[in-house]
Protein backbone atom coordinates (compact mmCIF):
# COMPACT_ATOMS: atom_id res chain seq x y z
CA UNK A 1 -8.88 -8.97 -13.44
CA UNK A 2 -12.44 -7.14 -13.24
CA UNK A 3 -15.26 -9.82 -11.57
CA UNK A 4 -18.69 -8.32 -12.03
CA UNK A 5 -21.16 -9.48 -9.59
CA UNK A 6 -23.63 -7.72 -10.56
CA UNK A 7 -26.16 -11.26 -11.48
CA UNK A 8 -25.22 -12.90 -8.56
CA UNK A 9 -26.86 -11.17 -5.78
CA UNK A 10 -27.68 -12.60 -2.61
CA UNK A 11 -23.97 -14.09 -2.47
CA UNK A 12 -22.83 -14.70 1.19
CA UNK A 13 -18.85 -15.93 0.77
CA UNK A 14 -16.76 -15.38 -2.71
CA UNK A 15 -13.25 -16.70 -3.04
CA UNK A 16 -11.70 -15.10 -5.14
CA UNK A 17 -7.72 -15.87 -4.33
CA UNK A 18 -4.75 -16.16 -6.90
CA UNK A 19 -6.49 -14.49 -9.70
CA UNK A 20 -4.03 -11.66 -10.22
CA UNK A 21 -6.86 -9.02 -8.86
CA UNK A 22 -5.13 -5.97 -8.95
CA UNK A 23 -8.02 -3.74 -7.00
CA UNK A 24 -10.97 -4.41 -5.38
CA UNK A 25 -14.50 -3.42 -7.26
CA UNK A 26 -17.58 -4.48 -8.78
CA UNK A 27 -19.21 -5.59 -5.08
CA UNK A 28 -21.78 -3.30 -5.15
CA UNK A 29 -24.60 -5.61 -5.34
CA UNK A 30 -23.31 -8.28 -2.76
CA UNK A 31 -25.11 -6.10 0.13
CA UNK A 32 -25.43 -9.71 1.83
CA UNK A 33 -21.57 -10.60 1.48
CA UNK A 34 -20.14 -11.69 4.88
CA UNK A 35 -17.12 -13.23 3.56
CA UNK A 36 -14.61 -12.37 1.09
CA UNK A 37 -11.36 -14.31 0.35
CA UNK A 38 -8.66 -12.17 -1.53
CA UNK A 39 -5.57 -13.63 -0.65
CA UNK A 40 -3.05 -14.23 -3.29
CA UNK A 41 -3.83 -11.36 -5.43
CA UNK A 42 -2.33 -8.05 -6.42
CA UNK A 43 -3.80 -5.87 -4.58
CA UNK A 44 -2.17 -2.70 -3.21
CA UNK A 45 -5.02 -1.29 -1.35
CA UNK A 46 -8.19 -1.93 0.14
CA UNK A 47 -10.89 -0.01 -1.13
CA UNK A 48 -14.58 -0.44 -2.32
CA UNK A 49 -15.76 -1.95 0.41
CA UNK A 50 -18.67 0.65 1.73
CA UNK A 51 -21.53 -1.76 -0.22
CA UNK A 52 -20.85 -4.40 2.19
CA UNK A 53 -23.22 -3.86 4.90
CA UNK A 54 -22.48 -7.52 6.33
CA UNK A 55 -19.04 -8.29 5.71
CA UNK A 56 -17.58 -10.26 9.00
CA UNK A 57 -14.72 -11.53 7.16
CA UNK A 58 -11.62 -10.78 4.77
CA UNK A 59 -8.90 -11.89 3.71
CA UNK A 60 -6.41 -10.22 1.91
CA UNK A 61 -3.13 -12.05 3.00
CA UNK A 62 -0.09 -12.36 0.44
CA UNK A 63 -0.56 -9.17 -1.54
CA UNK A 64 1.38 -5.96 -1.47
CA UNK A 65 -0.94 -3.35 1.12
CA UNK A 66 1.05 -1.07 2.57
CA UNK A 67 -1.86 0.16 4.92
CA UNK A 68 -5.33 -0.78 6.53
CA UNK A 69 -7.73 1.57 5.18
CA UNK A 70 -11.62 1.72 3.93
CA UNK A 71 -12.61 -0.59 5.89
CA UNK A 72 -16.38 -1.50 6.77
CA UNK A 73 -17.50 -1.30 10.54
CA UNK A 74 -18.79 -4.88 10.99
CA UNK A 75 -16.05 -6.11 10.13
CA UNK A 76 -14.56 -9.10 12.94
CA UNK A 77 -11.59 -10.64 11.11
CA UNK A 78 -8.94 -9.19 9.03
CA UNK A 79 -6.48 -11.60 7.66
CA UNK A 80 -3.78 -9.19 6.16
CA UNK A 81 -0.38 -11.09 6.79
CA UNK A 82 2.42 -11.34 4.14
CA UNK A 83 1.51 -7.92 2.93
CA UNK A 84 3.69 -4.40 3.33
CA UNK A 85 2.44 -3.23 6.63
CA UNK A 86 5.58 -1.30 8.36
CA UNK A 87 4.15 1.40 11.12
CA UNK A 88 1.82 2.00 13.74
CA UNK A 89 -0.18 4.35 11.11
CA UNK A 90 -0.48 1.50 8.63
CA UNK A 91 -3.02 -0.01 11.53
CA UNK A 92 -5.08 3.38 11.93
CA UNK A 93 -7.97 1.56 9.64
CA UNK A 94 -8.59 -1.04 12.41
CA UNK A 95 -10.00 1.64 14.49
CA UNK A 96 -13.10 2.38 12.09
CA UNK A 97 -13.80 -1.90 13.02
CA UNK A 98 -15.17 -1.43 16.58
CA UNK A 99 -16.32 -5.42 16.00
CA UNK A 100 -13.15 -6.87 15.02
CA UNK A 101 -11.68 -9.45 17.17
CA UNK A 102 -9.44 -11.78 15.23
CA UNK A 103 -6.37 -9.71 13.40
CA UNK A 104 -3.46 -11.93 11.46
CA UNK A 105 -0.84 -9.46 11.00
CA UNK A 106 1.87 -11.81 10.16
CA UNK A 107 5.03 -11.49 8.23
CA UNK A 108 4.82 -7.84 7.52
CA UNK A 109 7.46 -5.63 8.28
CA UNK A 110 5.71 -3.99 11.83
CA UNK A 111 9.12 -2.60 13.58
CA UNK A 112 7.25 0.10 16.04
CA UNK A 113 5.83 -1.44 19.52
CA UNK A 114 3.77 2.29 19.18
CA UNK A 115 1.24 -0.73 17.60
CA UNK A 116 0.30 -1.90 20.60
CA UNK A 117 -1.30 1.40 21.03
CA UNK A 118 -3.33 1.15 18.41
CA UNK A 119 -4.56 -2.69 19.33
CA UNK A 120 -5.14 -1.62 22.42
CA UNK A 121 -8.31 0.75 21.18
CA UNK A 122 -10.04 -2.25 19.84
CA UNK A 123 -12.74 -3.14 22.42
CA UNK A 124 -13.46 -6.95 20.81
CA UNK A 125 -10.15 -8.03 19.60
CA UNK A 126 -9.26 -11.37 21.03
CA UNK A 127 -6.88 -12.91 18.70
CA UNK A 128 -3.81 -11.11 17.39
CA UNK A 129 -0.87 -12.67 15.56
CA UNK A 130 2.43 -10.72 15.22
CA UNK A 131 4.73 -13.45 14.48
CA UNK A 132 7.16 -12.77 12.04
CA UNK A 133 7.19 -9.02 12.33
CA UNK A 134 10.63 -7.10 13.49
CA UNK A 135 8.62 -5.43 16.44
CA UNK A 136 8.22 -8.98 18.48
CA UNK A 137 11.81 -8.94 19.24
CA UNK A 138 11.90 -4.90 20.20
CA UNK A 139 9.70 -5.48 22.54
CA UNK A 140 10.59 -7.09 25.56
CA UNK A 141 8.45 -9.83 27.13
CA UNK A 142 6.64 -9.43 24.03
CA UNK A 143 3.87 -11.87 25.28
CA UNK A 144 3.28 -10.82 28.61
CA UNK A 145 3.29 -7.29 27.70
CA UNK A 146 0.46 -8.24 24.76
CA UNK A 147 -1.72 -10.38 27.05
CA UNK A 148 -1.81 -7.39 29.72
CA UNK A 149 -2.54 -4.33 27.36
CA UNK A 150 -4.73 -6.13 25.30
CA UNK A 151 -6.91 -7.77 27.79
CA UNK A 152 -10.00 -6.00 27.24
């Protein structure tokens, strides 16, 4: 599916979720976008995000992303759970999102506690949901362990 958004400037939220998208484009005139809801798509990356100078929120939750990547600096939550996220690398895009304090990384396949180290380099996160990964149960006192190397 190809939305063009070109006549709709000055947009500040667009859901766009279970519309078989199958990559994200055509945002280029949405400088004000601050939210974007993708979840229940098709998408296998993220990409074409650079126009949005404002975005503070997306979703892209029940698709098939294999990694965080392209992602836009003010950025403060990141819903990407039921996706295909399986190693610490996957989460190297969070690091360009100095800003982002809310990350739902639920019901991937995340196996490697080497992703704590990667959470850890986020100065605002406050809110980080693992449940459902394989790496919850390899690490041990998986909560404790979080709440100490994450407090910021």
């Amino acid at each position: 599916a190809v939305v063009s958004t070109q006549s709709t400037g000055g947009l500040k939220c667009l859901w766009l979720e279970a519309n078989g998208i199958q990559r994200i484009e055509n945002l280029d005139h949405q400088p004000e976008l601050k939210c974007l809801y993708l979840q229940q798509n098709l998408l296998s990356r993220i990409e074409n995000l650079e126009p949005l100078v404002q975005l503070h929120t997306l979703n892209v939750s029940n698709n098939y992303i294999s990694k965080i990547e392209n992602m836009v600096g003010t950025l403060h939550t990141l819903q990407i759970a039921k996706n295909r996220l399986q190693s610490s690398d996957a989460l190297d895009g969070l690091l360009g999102c100095p800003k982002i304090s809310v990350v739902d990384l639920s019901n991937n396949n995340l196996e490697d506690p080497v992703i704590i180290d990667v959470l850890e380099k986020l100065p605002e996160l406050a809110v980080v949901n693992l449940m459902g990964n394989p790496v919850i149960k390899k690490i041990k006192n998986y909560r404790k362990i979080l709440t100490v190397r994450l407090a910021n």
